[in-house]
C-alpha atoms as a PDB file:
ATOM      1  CA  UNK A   1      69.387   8.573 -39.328  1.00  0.00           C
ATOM      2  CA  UNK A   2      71.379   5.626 -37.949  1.00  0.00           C
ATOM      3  CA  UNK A   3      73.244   4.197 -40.901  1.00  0.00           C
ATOM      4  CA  UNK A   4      73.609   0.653 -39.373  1.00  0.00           C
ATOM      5  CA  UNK A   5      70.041   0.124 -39.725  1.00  0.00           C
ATOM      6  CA  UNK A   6      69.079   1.342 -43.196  1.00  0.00           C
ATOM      7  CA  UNK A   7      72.007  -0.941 -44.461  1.00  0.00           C
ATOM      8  CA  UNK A   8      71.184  -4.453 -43.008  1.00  0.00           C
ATOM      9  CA  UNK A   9      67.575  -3.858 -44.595  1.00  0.00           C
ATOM     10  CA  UNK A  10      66.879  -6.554 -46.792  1.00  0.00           C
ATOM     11  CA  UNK A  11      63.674  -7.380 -49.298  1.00  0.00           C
ATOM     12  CA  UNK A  12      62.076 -10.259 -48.301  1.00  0.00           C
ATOM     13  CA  UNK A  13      58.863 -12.149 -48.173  1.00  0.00           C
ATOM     14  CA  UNK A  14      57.029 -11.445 -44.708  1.00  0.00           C
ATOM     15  CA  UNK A  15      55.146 -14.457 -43.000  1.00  0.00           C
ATOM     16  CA  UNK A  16      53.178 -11.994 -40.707  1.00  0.00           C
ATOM     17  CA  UNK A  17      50.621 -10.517 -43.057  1.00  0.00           C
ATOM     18  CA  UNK A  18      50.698 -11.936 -46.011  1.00  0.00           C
ATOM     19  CA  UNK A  19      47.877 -12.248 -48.209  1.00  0.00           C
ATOM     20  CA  UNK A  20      49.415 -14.694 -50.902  1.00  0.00           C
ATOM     21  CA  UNK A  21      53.184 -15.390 -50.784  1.00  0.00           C
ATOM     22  CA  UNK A  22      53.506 -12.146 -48.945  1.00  0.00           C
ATOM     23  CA  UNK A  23      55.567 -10.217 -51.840  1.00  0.00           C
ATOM     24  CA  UNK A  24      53.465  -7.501 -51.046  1.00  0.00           C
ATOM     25  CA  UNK A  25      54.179  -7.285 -47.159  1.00  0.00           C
ATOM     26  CA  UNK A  26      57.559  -7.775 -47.416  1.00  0.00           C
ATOM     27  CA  UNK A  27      58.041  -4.841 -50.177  1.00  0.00           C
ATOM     28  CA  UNK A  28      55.702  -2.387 -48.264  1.00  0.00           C
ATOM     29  CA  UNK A  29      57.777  -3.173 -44.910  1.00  0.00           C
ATOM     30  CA  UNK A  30      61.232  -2.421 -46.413  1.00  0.00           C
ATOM     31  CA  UNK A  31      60.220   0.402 -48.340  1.00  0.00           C
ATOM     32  CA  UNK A  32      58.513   1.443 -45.097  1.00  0.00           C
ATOM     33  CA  UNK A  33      54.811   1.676 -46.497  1.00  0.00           C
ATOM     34  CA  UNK A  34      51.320   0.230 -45.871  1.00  0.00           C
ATOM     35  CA  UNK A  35      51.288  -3.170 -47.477  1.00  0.00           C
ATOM     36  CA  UNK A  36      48.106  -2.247 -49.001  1.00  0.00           C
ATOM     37  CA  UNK A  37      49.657   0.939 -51.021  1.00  0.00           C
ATOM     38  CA  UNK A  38      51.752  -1.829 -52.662  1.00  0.00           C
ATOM     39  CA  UNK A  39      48.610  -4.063 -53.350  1.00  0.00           C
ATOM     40  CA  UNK A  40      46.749  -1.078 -54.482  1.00  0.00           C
ATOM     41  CA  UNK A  41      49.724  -0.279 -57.371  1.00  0.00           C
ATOM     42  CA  UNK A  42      50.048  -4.384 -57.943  1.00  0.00           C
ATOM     43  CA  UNK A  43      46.395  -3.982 -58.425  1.00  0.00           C
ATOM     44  CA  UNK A  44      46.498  -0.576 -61.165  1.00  0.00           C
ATOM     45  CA  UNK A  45      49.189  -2.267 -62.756  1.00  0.00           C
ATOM     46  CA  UNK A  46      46.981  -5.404 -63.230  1.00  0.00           C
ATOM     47  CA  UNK A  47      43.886  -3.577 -65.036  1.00  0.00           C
ATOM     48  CA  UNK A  48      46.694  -2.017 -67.168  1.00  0.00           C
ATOM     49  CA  UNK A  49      47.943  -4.472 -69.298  1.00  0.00           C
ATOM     50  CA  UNK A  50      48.167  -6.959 -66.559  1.00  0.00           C
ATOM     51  CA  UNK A  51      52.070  -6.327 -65.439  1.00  0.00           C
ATOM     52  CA  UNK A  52      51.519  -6.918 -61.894  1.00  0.00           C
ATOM     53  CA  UNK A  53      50.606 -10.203 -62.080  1.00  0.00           C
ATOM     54  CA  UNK A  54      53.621 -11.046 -63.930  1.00  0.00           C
ATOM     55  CA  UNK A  55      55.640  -8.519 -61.496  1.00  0.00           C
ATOM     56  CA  UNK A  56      54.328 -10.562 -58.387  1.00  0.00           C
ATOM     57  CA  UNK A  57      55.054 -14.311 -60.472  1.00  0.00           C
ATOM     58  CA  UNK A  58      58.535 -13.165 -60.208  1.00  0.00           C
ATOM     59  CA  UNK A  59      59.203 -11.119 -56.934  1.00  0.00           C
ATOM     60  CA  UNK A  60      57.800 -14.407 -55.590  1.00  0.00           C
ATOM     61  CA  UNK A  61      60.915 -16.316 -57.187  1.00  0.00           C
ATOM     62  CA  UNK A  62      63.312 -14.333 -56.344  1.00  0.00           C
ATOM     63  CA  UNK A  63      62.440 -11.995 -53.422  1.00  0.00           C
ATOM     64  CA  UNK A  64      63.600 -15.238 -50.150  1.00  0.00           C
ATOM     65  CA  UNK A  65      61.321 -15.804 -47.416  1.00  0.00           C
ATOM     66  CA  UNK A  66      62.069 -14.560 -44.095  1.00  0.00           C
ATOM     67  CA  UNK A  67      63.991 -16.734 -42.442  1.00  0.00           C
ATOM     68  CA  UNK A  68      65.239 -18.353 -45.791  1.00  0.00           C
ATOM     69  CA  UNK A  69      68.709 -18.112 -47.034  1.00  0.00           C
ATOM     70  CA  UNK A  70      68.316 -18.175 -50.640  1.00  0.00           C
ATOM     71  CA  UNK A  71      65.088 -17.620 -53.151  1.00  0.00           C
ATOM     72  CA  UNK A  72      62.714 -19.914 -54.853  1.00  0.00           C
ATOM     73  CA  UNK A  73      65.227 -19.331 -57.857  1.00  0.00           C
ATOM     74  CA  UNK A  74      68.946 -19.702 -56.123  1.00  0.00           C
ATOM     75  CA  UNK A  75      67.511 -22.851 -54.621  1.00  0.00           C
ATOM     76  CA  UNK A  76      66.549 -24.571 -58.440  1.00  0.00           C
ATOM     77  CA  UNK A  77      69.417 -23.141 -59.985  1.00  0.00           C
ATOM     78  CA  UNK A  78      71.755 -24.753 -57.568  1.00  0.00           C
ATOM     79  CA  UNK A  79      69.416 -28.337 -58.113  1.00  0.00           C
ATOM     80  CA  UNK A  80      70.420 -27.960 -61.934  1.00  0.00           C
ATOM     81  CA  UNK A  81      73.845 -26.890 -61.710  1.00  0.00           C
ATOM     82  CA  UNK A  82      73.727 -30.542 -59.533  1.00  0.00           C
ATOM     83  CA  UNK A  83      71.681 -32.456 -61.804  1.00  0.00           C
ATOM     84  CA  UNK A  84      73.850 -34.336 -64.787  1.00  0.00           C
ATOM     85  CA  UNK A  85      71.084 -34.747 -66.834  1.00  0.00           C
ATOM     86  CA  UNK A  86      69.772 -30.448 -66.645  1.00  0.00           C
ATOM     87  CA  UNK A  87      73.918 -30.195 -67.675  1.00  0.00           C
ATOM     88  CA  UNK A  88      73.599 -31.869 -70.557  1.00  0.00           C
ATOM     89  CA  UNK A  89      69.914 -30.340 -71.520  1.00  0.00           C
ATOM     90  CA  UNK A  90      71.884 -26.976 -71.036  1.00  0.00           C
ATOM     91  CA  UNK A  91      75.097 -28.040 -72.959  1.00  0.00           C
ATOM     92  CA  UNK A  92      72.692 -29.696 -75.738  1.00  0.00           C
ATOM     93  CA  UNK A  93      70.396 -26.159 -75.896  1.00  0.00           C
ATOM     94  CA  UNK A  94      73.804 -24.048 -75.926  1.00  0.00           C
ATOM     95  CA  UNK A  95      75.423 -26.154 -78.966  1.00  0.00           C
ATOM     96  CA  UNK A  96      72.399 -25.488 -80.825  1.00  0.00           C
ATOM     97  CA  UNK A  97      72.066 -21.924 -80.335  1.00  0.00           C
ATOM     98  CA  UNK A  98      75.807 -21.143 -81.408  1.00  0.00           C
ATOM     99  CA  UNK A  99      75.037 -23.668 -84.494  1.00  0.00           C
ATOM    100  CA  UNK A 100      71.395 -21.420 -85.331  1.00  0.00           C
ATOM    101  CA  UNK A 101      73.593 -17.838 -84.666  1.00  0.00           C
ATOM    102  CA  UNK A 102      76.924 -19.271 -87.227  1.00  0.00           C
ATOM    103  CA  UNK A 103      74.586 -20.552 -89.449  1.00  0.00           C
ATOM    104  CA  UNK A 104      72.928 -17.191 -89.350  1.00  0.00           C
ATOM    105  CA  UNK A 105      75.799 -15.356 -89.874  1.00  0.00           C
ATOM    106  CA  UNK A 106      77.380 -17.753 -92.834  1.00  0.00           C
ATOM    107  CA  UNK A 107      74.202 -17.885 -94.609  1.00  0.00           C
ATOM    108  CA  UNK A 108      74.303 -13.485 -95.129  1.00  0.00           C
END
């Protein structure tokens, strides 16, 4: 097994046979599967308790297209770590959470 090539591969969301946002594709190519087996287990885990849709939701944030540098989710949290006004909404929810915990804490 040629080391090299197991290390530069990398999860991300195919183009070429996608279905949706091609989460499944992508996942079934790098663990070196049939896309389907991975739509088949989205699809269990989605008449049990319905996991995969949530699972998919958020491998399609974060799992980057091909091609794509950074994921749905690097690319907003570098627009609100730019935005003034999402720094003061985080600031704002921050000062209120240590106020909620101390007040917690005093109040015992």
């Amino acid at each position: 097994m040629d080391m090299e090539k197991s290390n530069d591969k990398q999860l991300r969301r195919t183009r070429d046979g996608r279905m949706i946002a091609g989460v499944c594709s992508g996942a079934g190519r790098f663990l070196g599967v049939d896309p389907n087996i991975v739509r088949l287990a989205l699809a269990v885990f989605c008449l049990f308790g319905g996991a995969g849709v949530a699972a998919y939701a958020i491998a399609w944030v974060l799992i980057p297209e091909e091609g794509a540098s950074k994921s749905i989710a690097e690319d907003l949290f570098q627009k609100g770590k730019e935005n003034p006004k999402v720094q003061e909404v985080v600031q704002d929810v921050t000062q209120k959470t240590k106020d909620t915990v101390n007040k917690a804490r005093t109040s015992k």
